[in-house]
PDB file of N, CA and C in Angstrom:
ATOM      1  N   UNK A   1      12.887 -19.588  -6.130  1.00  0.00           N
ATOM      2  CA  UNK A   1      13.165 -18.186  -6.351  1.00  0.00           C
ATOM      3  C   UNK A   1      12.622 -17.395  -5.170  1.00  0.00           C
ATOM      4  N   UNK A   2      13.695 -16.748  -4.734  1.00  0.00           N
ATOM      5  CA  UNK A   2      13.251 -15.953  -3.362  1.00  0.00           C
ATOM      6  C   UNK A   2      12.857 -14.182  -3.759  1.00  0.00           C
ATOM      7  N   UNK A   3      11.651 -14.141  -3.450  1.00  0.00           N
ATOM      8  CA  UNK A   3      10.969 -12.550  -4.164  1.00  0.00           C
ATOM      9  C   UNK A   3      11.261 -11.568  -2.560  1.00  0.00           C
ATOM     10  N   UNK A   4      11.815 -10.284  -2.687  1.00  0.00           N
ATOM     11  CA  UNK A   4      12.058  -9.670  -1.595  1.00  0.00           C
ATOM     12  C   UNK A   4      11.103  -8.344  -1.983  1.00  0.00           C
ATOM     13  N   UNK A   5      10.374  -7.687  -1.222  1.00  0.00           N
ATOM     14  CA  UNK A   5       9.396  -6.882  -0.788  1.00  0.00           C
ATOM     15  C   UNK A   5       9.866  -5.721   0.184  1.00  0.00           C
ATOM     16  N   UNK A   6      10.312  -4.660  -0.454  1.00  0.00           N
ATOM     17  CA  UNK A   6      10.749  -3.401   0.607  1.00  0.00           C
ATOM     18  C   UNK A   6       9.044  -2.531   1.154  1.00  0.00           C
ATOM     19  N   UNK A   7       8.898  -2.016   2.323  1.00  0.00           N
ATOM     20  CA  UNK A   7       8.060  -1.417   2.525  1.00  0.00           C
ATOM     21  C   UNK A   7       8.836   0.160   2.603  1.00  0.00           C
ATOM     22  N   UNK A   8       7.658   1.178   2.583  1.00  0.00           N
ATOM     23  CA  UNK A   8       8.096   2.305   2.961  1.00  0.00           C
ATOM     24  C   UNK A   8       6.576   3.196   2.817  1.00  0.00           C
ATOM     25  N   UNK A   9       6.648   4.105   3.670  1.00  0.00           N
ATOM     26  CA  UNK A   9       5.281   4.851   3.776  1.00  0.00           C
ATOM     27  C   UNK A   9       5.835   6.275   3.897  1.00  0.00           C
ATOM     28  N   UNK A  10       4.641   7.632   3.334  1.00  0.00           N
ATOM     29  CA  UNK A  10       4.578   8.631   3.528  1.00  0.00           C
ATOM     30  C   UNK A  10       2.983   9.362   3.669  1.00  0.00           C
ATOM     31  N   UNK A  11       2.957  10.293   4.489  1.00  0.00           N
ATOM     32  CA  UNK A  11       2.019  11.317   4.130  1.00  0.00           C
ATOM     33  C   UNK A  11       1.997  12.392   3.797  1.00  0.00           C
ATOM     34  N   UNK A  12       1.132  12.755   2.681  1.00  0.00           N
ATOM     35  CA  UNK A  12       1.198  13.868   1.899  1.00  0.00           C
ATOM     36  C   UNK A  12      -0.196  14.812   2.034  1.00  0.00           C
ATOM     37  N   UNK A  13       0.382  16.023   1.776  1.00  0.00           N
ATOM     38  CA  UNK A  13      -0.474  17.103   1.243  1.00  0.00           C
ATOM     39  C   UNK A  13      -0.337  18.156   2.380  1.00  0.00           C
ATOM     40  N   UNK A  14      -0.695  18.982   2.377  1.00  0.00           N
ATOM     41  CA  UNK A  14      -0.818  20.565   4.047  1.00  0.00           C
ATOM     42  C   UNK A  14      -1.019  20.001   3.987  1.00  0.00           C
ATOM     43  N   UNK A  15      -2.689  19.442   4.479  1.00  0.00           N
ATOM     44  CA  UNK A  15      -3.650  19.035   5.069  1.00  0.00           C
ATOM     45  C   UNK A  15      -3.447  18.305   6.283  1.00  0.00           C
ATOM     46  N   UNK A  16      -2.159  17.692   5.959  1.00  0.00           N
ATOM     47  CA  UNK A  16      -1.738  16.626   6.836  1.00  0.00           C
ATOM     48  C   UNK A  16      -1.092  17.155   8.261  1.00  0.00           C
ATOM     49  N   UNK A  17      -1.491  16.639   9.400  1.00  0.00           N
ATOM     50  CA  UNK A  17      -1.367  17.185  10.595  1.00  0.00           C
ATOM     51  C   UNK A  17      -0.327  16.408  11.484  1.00  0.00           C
ATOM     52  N   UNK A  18       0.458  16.713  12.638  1.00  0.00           N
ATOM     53  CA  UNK A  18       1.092  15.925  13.014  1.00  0.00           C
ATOM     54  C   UNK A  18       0.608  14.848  13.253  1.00  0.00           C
ATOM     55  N   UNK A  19      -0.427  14.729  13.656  1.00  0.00           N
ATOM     56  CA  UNK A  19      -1.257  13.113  14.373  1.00  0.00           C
ATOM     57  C   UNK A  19      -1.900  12.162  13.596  1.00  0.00           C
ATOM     58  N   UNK A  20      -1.538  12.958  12.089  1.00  0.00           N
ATOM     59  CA  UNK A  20      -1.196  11.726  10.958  1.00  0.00           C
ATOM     60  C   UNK A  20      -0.105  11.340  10.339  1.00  0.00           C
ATOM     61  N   UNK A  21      -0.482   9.908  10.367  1.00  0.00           N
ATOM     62  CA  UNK A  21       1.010   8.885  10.036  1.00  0.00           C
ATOM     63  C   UNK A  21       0.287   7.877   9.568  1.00  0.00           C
ATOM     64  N   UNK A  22       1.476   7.528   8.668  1.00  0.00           N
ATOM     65  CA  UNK A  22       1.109   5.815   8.207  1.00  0.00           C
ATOM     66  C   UNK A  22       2.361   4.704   8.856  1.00  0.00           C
ATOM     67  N   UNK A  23       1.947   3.643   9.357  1.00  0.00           N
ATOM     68  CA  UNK A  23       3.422   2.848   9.948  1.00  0.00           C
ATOM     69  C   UNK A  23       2.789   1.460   9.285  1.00  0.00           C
ATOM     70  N   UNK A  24       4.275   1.096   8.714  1.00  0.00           N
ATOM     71  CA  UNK A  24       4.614  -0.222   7.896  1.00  0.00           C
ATOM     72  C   UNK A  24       5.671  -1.089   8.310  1.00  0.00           C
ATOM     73  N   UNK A  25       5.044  -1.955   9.276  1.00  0.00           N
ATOM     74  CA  UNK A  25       6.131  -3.050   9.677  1.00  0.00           C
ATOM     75  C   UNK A  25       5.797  -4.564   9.475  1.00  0.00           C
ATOM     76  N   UNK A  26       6.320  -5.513   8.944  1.00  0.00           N
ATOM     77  CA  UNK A  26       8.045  -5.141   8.739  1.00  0.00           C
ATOM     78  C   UNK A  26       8.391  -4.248   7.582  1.00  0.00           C
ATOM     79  N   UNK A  27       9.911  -3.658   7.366  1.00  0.00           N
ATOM     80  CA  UNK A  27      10.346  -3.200   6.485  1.00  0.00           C
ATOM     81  C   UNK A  27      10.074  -3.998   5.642  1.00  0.00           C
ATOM     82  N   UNK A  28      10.591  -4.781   5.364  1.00  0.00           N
ATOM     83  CA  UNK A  28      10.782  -5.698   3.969  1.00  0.00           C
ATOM     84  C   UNK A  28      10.104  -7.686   4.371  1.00  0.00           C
ATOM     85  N   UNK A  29       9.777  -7.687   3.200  1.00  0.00           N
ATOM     86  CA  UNK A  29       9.339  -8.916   3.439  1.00  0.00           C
ATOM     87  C   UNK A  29      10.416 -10.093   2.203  1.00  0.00           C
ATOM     88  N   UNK A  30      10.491 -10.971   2.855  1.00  0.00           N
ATOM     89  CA  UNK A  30      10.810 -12.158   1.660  1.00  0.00           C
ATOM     90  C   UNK A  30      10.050 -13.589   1.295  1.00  0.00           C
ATOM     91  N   UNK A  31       9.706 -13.796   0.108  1.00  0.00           N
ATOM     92  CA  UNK A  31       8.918 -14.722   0.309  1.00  0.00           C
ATOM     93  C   UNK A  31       9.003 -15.879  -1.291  1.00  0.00           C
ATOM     94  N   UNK A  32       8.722 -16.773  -1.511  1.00  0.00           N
ATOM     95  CA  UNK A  32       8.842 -17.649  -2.763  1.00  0.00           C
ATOM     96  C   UNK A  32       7.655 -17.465  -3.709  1.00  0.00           C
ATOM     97  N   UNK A  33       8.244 -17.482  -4.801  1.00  0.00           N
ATOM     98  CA  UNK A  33       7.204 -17.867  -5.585  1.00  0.00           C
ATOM     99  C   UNK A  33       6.169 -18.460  -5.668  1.00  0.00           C
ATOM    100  N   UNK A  34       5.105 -17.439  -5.706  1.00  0.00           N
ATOM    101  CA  UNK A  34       3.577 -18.450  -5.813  1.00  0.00           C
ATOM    102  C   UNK A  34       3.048 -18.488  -4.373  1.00  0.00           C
ATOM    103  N   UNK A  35       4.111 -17.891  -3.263  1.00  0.00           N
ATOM    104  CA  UNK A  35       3.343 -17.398  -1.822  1.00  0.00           C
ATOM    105  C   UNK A  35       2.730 -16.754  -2.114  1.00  0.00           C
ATOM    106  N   UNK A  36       1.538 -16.388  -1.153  1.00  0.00           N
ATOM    107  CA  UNK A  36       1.025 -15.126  -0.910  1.00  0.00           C
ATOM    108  C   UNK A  36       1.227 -14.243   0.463  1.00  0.00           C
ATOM    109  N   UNK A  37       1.253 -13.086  -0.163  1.00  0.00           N
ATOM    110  CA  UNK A  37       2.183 -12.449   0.897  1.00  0.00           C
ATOM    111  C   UNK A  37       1.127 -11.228   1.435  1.00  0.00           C
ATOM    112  N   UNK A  38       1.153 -10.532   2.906  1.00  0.00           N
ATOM    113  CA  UNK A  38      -0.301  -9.413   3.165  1.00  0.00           C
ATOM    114  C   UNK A  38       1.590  -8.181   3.347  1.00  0.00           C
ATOM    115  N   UNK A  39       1.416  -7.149   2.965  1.00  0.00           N
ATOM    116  CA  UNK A  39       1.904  -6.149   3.422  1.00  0.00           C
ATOM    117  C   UNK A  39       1.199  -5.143   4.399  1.00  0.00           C
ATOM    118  N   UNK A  40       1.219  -4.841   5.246  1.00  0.00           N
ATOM    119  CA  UNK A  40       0.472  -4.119   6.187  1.00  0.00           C
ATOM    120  C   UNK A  40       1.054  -2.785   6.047  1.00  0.00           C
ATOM    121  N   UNK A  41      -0.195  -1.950   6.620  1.00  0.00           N
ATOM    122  CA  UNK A  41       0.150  -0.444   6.732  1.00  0.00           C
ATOM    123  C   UNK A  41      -0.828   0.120   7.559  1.00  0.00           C
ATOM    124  N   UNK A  42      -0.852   0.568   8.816  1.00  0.00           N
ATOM    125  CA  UNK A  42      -1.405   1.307   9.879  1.00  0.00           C
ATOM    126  C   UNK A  42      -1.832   2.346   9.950  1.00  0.00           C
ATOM    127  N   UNK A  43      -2.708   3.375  10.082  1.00  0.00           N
ATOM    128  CA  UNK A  43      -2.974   4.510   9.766  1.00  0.00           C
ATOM    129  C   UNK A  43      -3.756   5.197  10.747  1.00  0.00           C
ATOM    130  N   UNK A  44      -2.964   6.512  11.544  1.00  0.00           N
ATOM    131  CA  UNK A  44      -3.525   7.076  12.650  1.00  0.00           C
ATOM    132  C   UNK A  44      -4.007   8.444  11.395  1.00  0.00           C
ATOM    133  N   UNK A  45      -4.703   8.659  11.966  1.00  0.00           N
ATOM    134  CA  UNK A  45      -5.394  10.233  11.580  1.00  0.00           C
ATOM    135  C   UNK A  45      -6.997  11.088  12.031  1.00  0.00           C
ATOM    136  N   UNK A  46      -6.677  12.248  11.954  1.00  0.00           N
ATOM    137  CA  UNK A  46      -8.030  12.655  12.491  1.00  0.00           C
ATOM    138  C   UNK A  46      -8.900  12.799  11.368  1.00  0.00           C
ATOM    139  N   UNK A  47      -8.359  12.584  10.288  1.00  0.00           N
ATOM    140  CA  UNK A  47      -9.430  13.215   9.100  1.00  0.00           C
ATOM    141  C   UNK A  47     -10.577  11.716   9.226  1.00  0.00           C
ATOM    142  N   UNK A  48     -12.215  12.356   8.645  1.00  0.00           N
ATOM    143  CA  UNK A  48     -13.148  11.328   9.182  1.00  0.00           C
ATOM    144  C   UNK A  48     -13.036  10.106   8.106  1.00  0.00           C
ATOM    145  N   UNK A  49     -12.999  10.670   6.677  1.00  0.00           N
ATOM    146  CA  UNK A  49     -12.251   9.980   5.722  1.00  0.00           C
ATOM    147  C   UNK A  49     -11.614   9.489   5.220  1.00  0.00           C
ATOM    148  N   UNK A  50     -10.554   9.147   5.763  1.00  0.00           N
ATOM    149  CA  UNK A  50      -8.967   8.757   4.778  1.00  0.00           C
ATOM    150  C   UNK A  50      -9.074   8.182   3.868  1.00  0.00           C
ATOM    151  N   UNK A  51      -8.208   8.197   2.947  1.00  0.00           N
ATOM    152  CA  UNK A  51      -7.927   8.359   2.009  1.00  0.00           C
ATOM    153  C   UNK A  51      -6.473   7.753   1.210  1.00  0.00           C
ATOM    154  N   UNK A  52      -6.219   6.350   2.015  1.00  0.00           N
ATOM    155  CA  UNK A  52      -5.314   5.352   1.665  1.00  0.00           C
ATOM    156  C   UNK A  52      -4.791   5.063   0.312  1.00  0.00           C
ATOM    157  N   UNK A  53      -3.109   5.233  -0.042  1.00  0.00           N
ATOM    158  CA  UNK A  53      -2.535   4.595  -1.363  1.00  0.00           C
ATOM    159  C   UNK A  53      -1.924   3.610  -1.469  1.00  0.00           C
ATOM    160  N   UNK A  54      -1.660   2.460  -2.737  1.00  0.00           N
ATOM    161  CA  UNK A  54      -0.227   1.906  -2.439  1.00  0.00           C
ATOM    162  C   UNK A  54       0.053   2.057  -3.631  1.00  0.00           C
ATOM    163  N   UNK A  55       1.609   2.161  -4.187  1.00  0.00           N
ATOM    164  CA  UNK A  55       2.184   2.425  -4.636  1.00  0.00           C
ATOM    165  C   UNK A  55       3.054   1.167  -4.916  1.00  0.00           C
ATOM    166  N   UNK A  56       4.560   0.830  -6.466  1.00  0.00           N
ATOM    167  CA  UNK A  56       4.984  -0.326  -6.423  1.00  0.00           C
ATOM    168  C   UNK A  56       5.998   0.886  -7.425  1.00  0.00           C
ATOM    169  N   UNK A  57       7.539   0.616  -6.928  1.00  0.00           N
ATOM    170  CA  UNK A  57       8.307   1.068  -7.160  1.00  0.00           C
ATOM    171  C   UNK A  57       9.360   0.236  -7.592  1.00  0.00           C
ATOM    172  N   UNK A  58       9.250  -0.072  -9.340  1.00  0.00           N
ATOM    173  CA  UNK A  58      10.814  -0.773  -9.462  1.00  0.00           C
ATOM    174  C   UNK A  58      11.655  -0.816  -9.611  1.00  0.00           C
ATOM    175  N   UNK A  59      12.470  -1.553  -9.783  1.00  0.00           N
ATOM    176  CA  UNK A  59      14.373  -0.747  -9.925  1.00  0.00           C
ATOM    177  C   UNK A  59      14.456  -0.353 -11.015  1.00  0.00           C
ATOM    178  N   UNK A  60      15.212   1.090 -11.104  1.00  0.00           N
ATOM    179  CA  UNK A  60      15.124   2.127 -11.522  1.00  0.00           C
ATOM    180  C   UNK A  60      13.999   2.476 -12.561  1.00  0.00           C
ATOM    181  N   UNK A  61      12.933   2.848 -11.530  1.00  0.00           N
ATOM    182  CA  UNK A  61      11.932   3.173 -11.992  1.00  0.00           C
ATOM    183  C   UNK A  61      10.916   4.309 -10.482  1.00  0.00           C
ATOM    184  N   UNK A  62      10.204   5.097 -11.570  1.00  0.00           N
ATOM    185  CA  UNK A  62       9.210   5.560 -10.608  1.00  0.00           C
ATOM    186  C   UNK A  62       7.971   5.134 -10.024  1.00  0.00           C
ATOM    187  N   UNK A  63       8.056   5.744  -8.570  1.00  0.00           N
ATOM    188  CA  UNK A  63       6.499   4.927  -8.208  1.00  0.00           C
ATOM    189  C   UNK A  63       5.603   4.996  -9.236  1.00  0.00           C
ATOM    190  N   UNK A  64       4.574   3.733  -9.087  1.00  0.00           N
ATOM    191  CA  UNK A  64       3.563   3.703  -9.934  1.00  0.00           C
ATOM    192  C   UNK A  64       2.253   3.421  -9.082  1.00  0.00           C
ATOM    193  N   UNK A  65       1.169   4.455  -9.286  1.00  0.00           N
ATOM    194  CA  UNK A  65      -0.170   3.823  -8.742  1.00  0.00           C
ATOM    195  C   UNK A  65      -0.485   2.596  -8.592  1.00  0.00           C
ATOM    196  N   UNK A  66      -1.093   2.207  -7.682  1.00  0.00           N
ATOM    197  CA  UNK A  66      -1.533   0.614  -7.641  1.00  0.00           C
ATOM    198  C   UNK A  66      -3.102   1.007  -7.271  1.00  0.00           C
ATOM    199  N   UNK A  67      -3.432   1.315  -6.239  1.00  0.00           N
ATOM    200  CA  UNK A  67      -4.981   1.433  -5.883  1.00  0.00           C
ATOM    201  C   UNK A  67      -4.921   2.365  -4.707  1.00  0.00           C
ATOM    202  N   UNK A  68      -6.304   2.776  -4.587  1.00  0.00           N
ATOM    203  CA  UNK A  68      -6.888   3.646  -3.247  1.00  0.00           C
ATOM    204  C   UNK A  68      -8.094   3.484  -2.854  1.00  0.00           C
ATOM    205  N   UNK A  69      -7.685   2.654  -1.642  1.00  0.00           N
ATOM    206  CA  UNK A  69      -9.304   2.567  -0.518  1.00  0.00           C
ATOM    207  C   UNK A  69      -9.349   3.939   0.184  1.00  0.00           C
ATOM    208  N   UNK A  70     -10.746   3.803  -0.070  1.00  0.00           N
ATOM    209  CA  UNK A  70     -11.475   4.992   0.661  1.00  0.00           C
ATOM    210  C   UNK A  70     -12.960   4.631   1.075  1.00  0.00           C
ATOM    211  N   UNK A  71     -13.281   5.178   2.428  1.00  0.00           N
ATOM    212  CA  UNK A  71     -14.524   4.757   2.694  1.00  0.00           C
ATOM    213  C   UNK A  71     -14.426   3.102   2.833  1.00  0.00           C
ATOM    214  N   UNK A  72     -15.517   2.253   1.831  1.00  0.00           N
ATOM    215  CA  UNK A  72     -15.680   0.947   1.723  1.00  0.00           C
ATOM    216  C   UNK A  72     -15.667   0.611   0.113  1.00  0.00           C
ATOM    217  N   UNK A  73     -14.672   1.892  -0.523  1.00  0.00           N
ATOM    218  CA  UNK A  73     -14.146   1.551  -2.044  1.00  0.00           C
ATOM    219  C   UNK A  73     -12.813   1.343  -2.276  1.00  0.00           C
ATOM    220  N   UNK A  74     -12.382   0.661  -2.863  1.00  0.00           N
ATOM    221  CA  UNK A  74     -11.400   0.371  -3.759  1.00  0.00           C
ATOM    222  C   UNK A  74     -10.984   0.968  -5.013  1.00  0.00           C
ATOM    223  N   UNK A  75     -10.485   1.725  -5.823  1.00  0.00           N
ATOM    224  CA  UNK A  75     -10.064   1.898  -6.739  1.00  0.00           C
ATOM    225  C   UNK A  75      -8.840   1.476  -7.450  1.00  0.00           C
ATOM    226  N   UNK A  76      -8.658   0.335  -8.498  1.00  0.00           N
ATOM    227  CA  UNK A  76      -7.520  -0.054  -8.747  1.00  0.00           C
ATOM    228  C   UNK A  76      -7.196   0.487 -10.137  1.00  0.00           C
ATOM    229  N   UNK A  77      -5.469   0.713 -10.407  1.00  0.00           N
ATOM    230  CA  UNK A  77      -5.048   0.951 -11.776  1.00  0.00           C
ATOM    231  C   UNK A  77      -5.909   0.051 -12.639  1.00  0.00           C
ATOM    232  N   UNK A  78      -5.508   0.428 -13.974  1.00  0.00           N
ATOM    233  CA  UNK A  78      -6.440  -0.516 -14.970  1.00  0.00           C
ATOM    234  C   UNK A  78      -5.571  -1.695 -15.513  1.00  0.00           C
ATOM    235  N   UNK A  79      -3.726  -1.863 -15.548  1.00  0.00           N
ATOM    236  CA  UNK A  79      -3.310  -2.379 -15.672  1.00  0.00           C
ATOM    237  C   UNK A  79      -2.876  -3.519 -14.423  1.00  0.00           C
ATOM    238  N   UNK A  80      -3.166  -3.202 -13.329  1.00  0.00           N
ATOM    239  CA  UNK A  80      -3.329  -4.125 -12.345  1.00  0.00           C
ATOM    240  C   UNK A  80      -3.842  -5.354 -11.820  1.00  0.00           C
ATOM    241  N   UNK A  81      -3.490  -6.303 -12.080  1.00  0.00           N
ATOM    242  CA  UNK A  81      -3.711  -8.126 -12.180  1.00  0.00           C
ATOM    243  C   UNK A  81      -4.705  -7.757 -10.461  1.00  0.00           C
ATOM    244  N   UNK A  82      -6.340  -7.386 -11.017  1.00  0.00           N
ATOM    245  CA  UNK A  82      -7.172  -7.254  -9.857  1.00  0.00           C
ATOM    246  C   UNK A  82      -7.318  -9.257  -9.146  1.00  0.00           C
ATOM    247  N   UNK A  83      -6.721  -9.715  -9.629  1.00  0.00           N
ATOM    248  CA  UNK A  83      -7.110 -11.492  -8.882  1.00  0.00           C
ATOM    249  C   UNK A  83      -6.345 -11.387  -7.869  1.00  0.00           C
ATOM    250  N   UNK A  84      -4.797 -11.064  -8.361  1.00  0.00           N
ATOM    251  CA  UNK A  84      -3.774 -11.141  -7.266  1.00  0.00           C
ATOM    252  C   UNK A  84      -3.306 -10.307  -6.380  1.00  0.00           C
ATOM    253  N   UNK A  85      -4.134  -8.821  -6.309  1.00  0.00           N
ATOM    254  CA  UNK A  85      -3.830  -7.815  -5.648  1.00  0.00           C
ATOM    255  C   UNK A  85      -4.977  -7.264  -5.118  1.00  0.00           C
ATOM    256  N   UNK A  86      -5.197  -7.255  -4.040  1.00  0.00           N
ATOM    257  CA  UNK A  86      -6.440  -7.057  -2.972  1.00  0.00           C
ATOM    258  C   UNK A  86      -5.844  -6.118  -1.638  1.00  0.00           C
ATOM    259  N   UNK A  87      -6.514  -5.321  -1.699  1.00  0.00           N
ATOM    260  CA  UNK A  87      -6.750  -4.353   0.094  1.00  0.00           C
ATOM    261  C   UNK A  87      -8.211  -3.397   0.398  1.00  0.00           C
ATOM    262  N   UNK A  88      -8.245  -3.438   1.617  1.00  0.00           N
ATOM    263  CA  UNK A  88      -9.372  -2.875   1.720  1.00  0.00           C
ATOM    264  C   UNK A  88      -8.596  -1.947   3.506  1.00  0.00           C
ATOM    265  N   UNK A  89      -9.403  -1.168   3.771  1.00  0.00           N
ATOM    266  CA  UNK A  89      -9.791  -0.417   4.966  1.00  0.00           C
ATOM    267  C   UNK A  89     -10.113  -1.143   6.342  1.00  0.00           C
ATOM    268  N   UNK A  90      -9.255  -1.768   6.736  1.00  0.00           N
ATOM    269  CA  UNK A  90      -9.921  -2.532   8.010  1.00  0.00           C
ATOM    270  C   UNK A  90      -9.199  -1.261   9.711  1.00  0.00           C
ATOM    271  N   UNK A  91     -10.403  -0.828  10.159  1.00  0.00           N
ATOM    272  CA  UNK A  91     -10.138  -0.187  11.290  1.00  0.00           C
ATOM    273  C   UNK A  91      -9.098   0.755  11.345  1.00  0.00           C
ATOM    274  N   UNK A  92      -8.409   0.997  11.641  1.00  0.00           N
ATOM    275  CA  UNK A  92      -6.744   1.332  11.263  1.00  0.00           C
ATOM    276  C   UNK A  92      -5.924   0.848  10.291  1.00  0.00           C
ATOM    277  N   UNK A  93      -6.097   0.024   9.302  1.00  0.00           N
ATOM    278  CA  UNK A  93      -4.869  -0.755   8.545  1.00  0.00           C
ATOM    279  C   UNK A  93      -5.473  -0.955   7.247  1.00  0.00           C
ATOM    280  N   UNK A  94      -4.917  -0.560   6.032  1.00  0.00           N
ATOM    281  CA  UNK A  94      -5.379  -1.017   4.818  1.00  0.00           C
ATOM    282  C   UNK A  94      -3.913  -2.094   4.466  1.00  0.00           C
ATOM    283  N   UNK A  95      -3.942  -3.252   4.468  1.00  0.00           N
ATOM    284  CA  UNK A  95      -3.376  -4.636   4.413  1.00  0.00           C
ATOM    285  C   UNK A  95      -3.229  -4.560   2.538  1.00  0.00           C
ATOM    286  N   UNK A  96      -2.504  -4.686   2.360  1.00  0.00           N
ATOM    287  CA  UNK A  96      -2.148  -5.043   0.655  1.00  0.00           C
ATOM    288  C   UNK A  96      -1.664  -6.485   0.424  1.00  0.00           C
ATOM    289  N   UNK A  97      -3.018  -7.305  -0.187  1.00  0.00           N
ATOM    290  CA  UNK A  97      -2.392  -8.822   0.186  1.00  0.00           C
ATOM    291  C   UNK A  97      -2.065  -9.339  -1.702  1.00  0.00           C
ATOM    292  N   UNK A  98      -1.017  -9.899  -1.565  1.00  0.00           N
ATOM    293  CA  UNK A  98      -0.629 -10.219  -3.429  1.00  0.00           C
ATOM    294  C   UNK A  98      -0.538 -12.151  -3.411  1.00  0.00           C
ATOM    295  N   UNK A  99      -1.210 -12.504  -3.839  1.00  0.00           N
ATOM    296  CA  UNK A  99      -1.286 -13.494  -4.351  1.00  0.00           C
ATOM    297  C   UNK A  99      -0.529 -14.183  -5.469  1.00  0.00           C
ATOM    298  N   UNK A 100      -0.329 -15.363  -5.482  1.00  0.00           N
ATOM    299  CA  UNK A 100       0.450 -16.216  -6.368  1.00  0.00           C
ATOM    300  C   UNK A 100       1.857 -15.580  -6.860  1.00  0.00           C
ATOM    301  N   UNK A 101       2.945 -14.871  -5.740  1.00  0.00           N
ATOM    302  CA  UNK A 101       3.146 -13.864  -5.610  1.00  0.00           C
ATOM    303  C   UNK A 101       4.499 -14.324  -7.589  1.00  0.00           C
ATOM    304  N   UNK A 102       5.008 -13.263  -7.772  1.00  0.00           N
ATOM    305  CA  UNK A 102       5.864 -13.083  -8.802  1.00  0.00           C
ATOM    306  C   UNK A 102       7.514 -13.107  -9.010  1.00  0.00           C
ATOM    307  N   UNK A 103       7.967 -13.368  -9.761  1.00  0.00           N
ATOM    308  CA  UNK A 103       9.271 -12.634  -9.722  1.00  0.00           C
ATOM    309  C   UNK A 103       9.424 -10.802  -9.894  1.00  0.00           C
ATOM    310  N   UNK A 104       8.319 -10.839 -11.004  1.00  0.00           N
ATOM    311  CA  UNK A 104       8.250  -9.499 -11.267  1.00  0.00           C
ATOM    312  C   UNK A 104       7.248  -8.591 -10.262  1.00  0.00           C
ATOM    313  N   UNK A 105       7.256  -9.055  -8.820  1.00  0.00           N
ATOM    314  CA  UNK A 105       6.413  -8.653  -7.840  1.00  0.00           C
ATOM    315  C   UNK A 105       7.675  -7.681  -6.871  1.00  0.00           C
ATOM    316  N   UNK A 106       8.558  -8.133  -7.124  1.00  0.00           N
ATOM    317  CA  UNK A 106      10.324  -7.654  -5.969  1.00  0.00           C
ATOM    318  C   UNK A 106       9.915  -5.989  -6.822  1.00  0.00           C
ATOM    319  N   UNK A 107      10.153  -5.560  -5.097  1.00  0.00           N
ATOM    320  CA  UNK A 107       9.894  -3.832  -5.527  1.00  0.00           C
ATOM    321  C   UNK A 107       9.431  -3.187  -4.468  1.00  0.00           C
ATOM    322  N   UNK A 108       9.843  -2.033  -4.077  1.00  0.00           N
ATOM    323  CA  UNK A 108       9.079  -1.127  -3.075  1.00  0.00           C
ATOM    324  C   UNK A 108       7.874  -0.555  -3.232  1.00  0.00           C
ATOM    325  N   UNK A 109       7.653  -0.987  -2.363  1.00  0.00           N
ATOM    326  CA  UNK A 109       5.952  -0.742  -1.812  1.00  0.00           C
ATOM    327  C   UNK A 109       5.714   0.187  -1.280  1.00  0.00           C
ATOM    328  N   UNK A 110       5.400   1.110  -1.891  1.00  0.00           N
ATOM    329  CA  UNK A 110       4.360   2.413  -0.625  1.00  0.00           C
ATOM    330  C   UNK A 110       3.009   2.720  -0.277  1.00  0.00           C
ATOM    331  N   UNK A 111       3.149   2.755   1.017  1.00  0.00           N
ATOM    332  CA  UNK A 111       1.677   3.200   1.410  1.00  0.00           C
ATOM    333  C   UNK A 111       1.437   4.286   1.605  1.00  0.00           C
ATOM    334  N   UNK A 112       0.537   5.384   1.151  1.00  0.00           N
ATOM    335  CA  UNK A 112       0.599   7.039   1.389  1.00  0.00           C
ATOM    336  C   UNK A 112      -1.132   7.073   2.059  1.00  0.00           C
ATOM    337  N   UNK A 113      -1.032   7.951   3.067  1.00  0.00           N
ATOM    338  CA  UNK A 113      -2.580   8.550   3.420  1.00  0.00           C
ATOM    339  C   UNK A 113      -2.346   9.750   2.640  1.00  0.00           C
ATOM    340  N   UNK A 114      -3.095  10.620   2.172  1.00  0.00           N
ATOM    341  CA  UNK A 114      -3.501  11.399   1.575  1.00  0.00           C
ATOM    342  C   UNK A 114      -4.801  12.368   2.701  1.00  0.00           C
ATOM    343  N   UNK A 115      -4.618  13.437   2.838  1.00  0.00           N
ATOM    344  CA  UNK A 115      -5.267  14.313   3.742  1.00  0.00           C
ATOM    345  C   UNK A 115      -6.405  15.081   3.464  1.00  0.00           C
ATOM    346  N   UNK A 116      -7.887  15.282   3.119  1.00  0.00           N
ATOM    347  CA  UNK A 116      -8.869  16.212   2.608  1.00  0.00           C
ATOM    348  C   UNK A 116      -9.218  17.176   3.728  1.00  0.00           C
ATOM    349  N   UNK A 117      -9.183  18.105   4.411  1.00  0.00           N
ATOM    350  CA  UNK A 117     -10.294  18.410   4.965  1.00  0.00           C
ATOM    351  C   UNK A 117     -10.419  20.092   4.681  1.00  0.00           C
ATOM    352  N   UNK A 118     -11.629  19.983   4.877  1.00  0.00           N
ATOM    353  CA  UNK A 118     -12.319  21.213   4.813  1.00  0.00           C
ATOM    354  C   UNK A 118     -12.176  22.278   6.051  1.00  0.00           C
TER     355      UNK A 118
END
């Protein structure tokens, strides 16, 4: 069974300045059952904080929270299989890696920075 993985990113809020962006390549990933797969997402910004999302969007359905690194935290939904779904904050890139991956894993993926500043 071949599981296909769309990426797509946005940034939200004013706050957000031109010289923030999130970039997600590749678009889409494909991969088998029971791979594990890293989705990447890049993140330029001046804010000192960011404030990283991902998101899992299924057919015909609305995005749904998944988690938000911030700092050197994690926050995940409560319905979220925390074994098989892991990211953290590395330098520029919060990486969304899914394990033992699913059928019911096929779905768009978003990554959002989110903007605070004072």
């Amino acid at each position: 069974v071949l599981i296909h993985l769309f990426l797509c990113m946005f940034c939200s809020s004013s706050e957000c300045k031109g010289e923030d962006r999130v970039i997600q390549r590749p678009e889409d990933v494909t991969a088998a059952e029971g791979d594990t797969v890293t989705l990447d997402c890049e993140f330029e910004t001046t804010d000192s904080f960011p404030n990283l999302f991902w998101y899992k969007q299924e057919a015909n359905s609305f995005p749904q929270y998944m988690l938000r690194c911030y700092a050197k935290n994690v926050d995940k939904a409560p319905e979220l299989d925390k074994k098989r779904f892991h990211a953290e904050i590395k330098n520029k890139s919060v990486p969304l890696k899914i394990q033992k991956l699913q059928v019911s894993d096929s779905a768009v993926y978003y990554c959002e920075q989110k903007c605070w500043r004072k």
